[in-house]
C-alpha atoms as a PDB file:
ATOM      1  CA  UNK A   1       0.000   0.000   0.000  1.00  0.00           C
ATOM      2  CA  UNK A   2       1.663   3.563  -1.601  1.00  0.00           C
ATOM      3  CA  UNK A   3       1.231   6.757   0.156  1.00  0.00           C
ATOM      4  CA  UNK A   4      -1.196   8.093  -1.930  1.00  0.00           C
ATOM      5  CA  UNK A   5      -3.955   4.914  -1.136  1.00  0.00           C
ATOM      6  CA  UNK A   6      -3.039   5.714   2.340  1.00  0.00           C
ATOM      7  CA  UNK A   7      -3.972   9.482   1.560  1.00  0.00           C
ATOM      8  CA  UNK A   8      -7.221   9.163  -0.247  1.00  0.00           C
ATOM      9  CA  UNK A   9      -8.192   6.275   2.556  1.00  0.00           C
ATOM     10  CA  UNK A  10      -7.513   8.937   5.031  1.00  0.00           C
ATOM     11  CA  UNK A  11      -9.932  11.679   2.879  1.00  0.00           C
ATOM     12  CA  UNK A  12     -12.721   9.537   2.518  1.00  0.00           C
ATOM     13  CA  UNK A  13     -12.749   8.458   6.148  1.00  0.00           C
ATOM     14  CA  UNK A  14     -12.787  11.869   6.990  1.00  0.00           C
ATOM     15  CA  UNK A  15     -14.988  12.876   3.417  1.00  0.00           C
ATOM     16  CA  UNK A  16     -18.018  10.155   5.553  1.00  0.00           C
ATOM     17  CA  UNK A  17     -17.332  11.274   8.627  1.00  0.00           C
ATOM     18  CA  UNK A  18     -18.245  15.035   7.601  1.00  0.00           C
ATOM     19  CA  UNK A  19     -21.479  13.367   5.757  1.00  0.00           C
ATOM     20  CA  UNK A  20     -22.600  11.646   8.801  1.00  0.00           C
ATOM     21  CA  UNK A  21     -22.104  14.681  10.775  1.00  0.00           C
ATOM     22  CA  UNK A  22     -24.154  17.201   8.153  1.00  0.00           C
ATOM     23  CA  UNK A  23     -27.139  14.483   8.284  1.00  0.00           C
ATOM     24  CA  UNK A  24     -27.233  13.691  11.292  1.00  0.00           C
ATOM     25  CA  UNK A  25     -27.099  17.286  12.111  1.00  0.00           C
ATOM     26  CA  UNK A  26     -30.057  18.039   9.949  1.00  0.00           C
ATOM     27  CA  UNK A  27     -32.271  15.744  10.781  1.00  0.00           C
ATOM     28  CA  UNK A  28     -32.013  16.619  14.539  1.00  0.00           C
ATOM     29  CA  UNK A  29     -32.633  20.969  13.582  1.00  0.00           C
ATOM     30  CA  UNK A  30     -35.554  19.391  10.920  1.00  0.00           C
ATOM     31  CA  UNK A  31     -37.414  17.513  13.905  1.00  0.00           C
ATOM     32  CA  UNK A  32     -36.396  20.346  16.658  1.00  0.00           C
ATOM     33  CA  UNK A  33     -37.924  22.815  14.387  1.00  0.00           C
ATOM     34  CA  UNK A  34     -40.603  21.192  12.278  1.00  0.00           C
ATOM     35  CA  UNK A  35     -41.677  18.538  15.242  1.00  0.00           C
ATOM     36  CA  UNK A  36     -41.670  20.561  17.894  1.00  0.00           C
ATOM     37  CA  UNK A  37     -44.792  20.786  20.273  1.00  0.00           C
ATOM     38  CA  UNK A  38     -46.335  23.937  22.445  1.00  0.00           C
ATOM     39  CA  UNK A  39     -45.898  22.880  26.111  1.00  0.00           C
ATOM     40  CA  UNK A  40     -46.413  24.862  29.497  1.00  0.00           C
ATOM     41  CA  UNK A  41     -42.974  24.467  30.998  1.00  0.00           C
ATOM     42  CA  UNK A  42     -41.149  26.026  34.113  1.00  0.00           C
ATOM     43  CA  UNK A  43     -39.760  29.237  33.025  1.00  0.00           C
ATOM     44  CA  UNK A  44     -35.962  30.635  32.713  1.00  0.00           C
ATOM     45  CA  UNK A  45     -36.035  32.817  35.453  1.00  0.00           C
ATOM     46  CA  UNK A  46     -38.841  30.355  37.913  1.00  0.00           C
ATOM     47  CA  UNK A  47     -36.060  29.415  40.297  1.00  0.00           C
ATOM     48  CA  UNK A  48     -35.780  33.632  42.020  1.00  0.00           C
ATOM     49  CA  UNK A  49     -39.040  34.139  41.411  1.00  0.00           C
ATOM     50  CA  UNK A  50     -40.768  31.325  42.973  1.00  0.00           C
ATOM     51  CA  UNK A  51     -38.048  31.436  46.498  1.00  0.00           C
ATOM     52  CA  UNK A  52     -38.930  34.818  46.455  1.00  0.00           C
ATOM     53  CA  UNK A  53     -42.846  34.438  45.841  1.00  0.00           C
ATOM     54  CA  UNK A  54     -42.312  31.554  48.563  1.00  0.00           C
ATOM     55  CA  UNK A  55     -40.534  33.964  51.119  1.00  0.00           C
ATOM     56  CA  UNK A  56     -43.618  36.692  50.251  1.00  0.00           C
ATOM     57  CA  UNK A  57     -46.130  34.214  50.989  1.00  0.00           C
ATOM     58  CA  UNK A  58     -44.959  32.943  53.835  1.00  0.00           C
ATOM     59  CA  UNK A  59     -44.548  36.171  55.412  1.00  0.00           C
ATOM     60  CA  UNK A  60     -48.159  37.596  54.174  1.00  0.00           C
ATOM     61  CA  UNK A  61     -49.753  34.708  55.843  1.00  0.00           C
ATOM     62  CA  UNK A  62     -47.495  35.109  59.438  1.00  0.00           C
ATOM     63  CA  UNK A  63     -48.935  38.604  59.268  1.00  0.00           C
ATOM     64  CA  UNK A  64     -52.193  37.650  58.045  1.00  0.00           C
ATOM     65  CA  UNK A  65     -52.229  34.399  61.090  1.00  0.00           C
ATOM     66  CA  UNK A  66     -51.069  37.332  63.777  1.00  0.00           C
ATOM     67  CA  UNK A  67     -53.999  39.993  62.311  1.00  0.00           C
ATOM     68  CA  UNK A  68     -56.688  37.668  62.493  1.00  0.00           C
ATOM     69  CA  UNK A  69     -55.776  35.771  66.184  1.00  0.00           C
ATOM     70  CA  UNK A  70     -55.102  39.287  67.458  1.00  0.00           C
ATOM     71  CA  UNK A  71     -58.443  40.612  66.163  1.00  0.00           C
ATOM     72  CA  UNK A  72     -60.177  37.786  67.509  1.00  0.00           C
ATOM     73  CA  UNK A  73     -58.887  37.779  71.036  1.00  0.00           C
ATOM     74  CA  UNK A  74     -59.025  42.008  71.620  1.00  0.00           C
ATOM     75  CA  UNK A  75     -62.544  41.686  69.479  1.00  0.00           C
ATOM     76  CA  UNK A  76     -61.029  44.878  67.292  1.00  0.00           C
ATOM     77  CA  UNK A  77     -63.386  47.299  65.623  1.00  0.00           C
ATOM     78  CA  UNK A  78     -64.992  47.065  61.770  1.00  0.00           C
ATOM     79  CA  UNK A  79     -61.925  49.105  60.777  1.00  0.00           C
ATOM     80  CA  UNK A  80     -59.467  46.262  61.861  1.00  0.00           C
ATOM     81  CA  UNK A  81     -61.569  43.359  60.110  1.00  0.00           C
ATOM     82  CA  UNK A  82     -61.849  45.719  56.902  1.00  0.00           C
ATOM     83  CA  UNK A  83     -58.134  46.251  57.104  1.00  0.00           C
ATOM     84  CA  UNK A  84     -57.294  42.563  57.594  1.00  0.00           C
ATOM     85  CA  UNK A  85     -59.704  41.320  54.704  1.00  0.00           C
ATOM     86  CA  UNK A  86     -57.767  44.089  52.074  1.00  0.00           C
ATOM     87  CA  UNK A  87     -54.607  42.171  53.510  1.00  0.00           C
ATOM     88  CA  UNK A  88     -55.521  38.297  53.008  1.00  0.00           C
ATOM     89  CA  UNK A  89     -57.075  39.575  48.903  1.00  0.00           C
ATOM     90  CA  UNK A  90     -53.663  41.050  48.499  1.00  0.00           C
ATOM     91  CA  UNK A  91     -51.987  38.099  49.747  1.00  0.00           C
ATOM     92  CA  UNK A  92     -53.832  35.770  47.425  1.00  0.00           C
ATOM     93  CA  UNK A  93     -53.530  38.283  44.500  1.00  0.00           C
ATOM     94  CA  UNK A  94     -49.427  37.903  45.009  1.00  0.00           C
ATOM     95  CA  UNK A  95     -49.478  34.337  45.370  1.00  0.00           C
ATOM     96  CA  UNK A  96     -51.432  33.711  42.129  1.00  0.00           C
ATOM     97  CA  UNK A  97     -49.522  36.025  40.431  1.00  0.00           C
ATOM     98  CA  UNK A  98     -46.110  34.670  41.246  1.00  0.00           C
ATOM     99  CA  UNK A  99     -47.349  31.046  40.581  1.00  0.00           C
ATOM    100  CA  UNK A 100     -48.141  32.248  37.178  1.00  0.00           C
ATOM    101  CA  UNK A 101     -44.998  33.671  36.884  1.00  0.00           C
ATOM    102  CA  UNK A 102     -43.453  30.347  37.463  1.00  0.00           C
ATOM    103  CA  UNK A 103     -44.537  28.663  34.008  1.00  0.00           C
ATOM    104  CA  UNK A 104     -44.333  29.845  30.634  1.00  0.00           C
ATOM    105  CA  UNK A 105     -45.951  28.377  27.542  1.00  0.00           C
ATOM    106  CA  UNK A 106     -43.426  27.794  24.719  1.00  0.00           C
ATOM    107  CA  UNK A 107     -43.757  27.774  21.043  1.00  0.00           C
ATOM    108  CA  UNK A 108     -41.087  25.022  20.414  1.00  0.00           C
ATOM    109  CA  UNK A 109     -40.233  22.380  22.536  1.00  0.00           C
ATOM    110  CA  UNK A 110     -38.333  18.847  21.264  1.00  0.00           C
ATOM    111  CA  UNK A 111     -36.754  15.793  23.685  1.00  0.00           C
ATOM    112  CA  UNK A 112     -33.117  15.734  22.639  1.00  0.00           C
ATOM    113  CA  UNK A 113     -30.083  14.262  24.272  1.00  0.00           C
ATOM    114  CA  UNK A 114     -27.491  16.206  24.868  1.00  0.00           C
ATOM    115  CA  UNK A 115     -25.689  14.248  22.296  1.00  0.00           C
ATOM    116  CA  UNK A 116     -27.986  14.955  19.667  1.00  0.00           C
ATOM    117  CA  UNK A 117     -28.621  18.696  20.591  1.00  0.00           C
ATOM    118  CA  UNK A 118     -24.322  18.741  20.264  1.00  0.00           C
ATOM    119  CA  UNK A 119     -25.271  17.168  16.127  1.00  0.00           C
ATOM    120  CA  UNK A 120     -27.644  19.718  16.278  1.00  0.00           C
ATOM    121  CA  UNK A 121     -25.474  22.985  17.193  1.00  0.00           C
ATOM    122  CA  UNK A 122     -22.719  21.541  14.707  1.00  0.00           C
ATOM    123  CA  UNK A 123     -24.895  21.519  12.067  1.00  0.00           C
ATOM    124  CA  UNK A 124     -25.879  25.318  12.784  1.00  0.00           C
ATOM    125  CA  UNK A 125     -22.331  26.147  12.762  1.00  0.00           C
ATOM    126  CA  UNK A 126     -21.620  24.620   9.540  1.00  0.00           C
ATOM    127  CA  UNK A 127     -24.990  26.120   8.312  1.00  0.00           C
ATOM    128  CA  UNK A 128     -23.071  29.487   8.140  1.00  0.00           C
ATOM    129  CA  UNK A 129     -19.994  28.324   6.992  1.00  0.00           C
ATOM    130  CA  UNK A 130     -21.357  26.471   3.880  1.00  0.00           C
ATOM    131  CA  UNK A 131     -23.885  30.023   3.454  1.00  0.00           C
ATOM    132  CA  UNK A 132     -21.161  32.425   3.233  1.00  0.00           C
ATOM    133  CA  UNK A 133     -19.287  30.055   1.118  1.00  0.00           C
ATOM    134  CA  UNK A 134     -22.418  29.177  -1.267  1.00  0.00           C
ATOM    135  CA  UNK A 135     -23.334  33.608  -1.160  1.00  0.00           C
ATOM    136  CA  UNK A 136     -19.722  34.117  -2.034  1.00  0.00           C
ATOM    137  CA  UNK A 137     -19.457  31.264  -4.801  1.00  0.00           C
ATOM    138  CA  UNK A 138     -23.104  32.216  -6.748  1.00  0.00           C
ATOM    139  CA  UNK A 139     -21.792  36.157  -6.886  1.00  0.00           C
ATOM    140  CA  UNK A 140     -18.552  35.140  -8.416  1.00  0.00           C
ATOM    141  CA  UNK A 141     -20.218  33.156 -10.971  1.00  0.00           C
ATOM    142  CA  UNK A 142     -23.392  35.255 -11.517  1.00  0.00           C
ATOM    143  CA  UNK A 143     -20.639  37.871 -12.069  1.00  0.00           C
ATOM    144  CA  UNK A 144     -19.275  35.842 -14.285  1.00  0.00           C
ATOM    145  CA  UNK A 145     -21.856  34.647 -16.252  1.00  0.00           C
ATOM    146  CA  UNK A 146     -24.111  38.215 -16.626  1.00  0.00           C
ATOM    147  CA  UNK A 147     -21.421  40.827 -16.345  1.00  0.00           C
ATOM    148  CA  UNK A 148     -22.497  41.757 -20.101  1.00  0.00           C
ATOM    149  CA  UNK A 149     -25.995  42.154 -19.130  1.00  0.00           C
ATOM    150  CA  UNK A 150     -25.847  44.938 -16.543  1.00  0.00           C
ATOM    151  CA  UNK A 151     -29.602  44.939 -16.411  1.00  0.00           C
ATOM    152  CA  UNK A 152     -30.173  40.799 -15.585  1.00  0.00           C
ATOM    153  CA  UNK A 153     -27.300  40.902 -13.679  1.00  0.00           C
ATOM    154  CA  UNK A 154     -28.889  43.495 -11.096  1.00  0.00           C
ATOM    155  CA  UNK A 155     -32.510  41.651 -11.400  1.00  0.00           C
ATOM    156  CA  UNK A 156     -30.349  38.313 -10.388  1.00  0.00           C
ATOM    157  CA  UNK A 157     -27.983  39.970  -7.881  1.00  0.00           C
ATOM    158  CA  UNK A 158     -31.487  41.476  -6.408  1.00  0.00           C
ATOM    159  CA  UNK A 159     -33.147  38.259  -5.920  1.00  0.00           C
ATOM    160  CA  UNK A 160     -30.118  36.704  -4.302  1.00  0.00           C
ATOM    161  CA  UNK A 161     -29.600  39.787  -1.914  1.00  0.00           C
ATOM    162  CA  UNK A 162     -33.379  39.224  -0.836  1.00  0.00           C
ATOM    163  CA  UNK A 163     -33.039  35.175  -0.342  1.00  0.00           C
ATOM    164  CA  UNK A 164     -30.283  36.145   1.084  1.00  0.00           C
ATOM    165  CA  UNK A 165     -31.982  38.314   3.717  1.00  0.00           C
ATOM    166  CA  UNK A 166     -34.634  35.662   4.084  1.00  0.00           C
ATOM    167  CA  UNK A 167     -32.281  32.668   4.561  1.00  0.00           C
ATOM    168  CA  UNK A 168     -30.112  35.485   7.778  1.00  0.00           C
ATOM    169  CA  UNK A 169     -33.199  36.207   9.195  1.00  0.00           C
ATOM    170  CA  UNK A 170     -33.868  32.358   9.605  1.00  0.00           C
ATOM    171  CA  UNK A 171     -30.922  31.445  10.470  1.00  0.00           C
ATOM    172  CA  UNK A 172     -30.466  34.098  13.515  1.00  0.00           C
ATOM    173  CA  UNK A 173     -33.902  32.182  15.154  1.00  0.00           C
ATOM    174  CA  UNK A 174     -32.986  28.770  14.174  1.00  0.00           C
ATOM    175  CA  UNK A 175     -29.375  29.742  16.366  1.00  0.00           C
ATOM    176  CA  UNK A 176     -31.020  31.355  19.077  1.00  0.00           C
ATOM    177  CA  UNK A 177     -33.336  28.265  19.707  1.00  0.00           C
ATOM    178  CA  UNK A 178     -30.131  25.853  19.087  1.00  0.00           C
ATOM    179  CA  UNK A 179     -27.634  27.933  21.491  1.00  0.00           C
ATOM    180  CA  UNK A 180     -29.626  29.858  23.786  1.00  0.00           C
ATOM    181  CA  UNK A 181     -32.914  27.264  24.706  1.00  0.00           C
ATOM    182  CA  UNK A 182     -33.072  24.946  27.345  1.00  0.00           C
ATOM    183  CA  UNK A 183     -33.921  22.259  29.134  1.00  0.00           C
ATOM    184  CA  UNK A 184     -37.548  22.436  31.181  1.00  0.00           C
ATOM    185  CA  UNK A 185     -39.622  20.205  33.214  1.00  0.00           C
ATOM    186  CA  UNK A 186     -42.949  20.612  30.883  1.00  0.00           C
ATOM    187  CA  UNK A 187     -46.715  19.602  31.332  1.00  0.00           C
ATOM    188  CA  UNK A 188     -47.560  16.930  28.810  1.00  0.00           C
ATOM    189  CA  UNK A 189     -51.666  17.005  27.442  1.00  0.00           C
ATOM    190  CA  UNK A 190     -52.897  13.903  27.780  1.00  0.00           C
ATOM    191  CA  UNK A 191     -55.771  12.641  25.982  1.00  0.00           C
ATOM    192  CA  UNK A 192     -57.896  11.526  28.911  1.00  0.00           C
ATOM    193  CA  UNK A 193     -58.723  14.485  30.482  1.00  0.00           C
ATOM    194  CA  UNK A 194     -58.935  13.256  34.056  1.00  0.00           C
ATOM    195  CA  UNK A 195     -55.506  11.138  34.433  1.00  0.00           C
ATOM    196  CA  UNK A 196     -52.799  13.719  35.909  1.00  0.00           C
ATOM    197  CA  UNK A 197     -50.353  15.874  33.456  1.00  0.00           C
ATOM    198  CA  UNK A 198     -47.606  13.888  33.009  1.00  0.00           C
ATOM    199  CA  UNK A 199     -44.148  15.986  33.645  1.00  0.00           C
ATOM    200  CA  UNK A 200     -40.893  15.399  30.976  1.00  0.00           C
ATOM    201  CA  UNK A 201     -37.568  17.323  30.216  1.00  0.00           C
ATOM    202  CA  UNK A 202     -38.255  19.225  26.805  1.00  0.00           C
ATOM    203  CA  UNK A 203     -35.718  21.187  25.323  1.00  0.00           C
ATOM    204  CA  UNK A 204     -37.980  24.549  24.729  1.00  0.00           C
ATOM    205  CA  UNK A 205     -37.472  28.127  23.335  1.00  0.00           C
ATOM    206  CA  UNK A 206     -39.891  31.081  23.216  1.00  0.00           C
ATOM    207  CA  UNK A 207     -40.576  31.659  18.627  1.00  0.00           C
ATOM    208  CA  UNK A 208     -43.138  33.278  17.232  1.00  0.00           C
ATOM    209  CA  UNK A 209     -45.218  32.118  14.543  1.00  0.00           C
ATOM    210  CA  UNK A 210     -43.093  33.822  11.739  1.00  0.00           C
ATOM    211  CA  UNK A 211     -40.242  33.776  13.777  1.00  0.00           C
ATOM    212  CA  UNK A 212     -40.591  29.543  13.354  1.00  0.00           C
ATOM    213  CA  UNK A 213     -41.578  29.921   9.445  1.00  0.00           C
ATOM    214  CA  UNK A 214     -37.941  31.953   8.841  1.00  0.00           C
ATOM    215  CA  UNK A 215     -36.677  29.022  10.803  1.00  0.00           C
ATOM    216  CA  UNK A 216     -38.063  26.375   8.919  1.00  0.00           C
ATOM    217  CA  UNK A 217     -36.745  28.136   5.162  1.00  0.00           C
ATOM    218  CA  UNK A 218     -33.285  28.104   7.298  1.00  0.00           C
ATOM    219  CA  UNK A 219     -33.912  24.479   8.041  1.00  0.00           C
ATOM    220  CA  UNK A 220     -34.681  23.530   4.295  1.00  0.00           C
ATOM    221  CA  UNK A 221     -31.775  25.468   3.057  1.00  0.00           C
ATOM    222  CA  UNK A 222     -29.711  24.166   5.415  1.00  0.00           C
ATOM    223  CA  UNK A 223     -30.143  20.552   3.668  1.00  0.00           C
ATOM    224  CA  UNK A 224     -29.086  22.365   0.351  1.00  0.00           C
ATOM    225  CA  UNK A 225     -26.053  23.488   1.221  1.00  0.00           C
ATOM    226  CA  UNK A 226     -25.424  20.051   3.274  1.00  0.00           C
ATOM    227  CA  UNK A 227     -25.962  17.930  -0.305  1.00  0.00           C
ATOM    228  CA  UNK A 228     -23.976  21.188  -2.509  1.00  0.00           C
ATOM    229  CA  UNK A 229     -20.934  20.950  -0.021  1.00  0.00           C
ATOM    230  CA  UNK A 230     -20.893  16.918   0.040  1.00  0.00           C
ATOM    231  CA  UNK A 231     -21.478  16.792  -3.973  1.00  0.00           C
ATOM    232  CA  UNK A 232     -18.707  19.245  -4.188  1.00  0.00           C
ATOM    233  CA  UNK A 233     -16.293  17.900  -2.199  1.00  0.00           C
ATOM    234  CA  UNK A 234     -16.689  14.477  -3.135  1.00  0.00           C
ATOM    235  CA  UNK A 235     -15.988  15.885  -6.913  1.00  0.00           C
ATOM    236  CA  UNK A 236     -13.016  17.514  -5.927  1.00  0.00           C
ATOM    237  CA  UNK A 237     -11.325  13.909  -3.901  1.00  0.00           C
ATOM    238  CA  UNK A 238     -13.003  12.163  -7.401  1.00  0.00           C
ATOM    239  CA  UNK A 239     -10.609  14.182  -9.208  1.00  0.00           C
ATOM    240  CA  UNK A 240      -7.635  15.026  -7.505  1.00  0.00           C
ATOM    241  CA  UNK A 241      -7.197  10.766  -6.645  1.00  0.00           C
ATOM    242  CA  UNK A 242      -8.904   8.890  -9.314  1.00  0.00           C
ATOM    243  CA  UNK A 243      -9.546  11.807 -11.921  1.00  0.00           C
END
């Protein structure tokens, strides 16, 4: 065995390798984004609140315990039971409000390991790799190919500014979701109404409707660039080795 089989075995093990990654990684950001479910889950910032709506509670009912035994032993006035009522209604008005606090409902939520979220946030880096390589490849050879036509060459150069746009745009939410979501305990609906919610570990961020549509093109173009970049650089190992 030359150098040069040992080479090109070395390339293709790597060449697969890089394939299995890009798939992988898509499939995982196509089911995070295109599968995911709308689940009440403990919110980001639950942990302060709810010690803090806990510490507020407890204290509003010592004081409200103390108003009422001391307004039933000295038999106080009107005033005093009007003044204790306006107490417990604000007490109950806090603790509602802080356990609603405690949960948020999020657009997107997926179960992934933390091995396939890491496929996942590969992919996304790759993602803008391959798209400033593919934006920088289709202007050299639009330029190319319409410099003559000054006219079709700004209609084309206009379109692929605006996909362009489009395909930013998506990408920004599809890497906030990837880098910045997290794991949450979430409420799962059941179908039979009276057995009890069952609780699971979603990986969940907070999109919008069109926020998750410019996600999804980012997702689709995202395979694109996957099957360009392995087409491409399988050509270029085809020829440099066997060419």
């Amino acid at each position: 065995m030359n150098a040069n089989t040992i080479f090109l075995i070395i390339q293709l093990l790597i060449f697969f390798l890089l394939i299995s990654c890009l798939i992988v990684g898509d499939t995982y950001l196509t089911y995070m984004i295109f599968k995911a479910n709308s689940y009440t889950c403990e919110s980001f910032d639950n942990v302060s609140t709810t010690a803090a709506a806990s510490s507020t509670a407890a204290a509003s009912s010592t004081v409200a315990s103390s108003t009422v035994a001391a307004t039933t032993t000295a038999a106080a006035s009107s005033t005093v039971a009007a003044t204790t009522t306006a107490a417990a209604s604000s007490t109950v008005a806090a603790t509602t409000t802080a356990a609603a606090k405690s949960t948020s409902q999020y657009s997107v939520c997926y179960s992934l390991t933390d091995t396939q979220l890491g496929f996942a946030r590969f992919k996304i880096i790759m993602f803008w790799i391959l798209f400033l390589c593919m934006t920088g490849v289709a202007m050299y050879m639009l330029a190319r190919l319409y410099s003559q036509n000054q006219i079709l060459f700004g209609i084309i150069i206009a379109i692929t500014l605006i996909m362009s746009i489009i395909i930013i745009v998506g990408g920004v939410f599809m890497t906030q979701y990837g880098f910045t979501g997290n794991n949450k305990t979430c409420l799962m609906p059941l179908a039979n109404p009276t057995s009890p919610q069952i609780k699971s570990t979603e990986y969940c961020y907070d999109l919008n409707g069109t926020e998750l549509n410019f996600a999804k093109i980012a997702v689709i173009f995202g395979w694109i660039y996957s099957f360009a970049a392995i087409i491409t650089i399988g050509l270029f190992i085809w020829e440099a080795n066997l060419g």
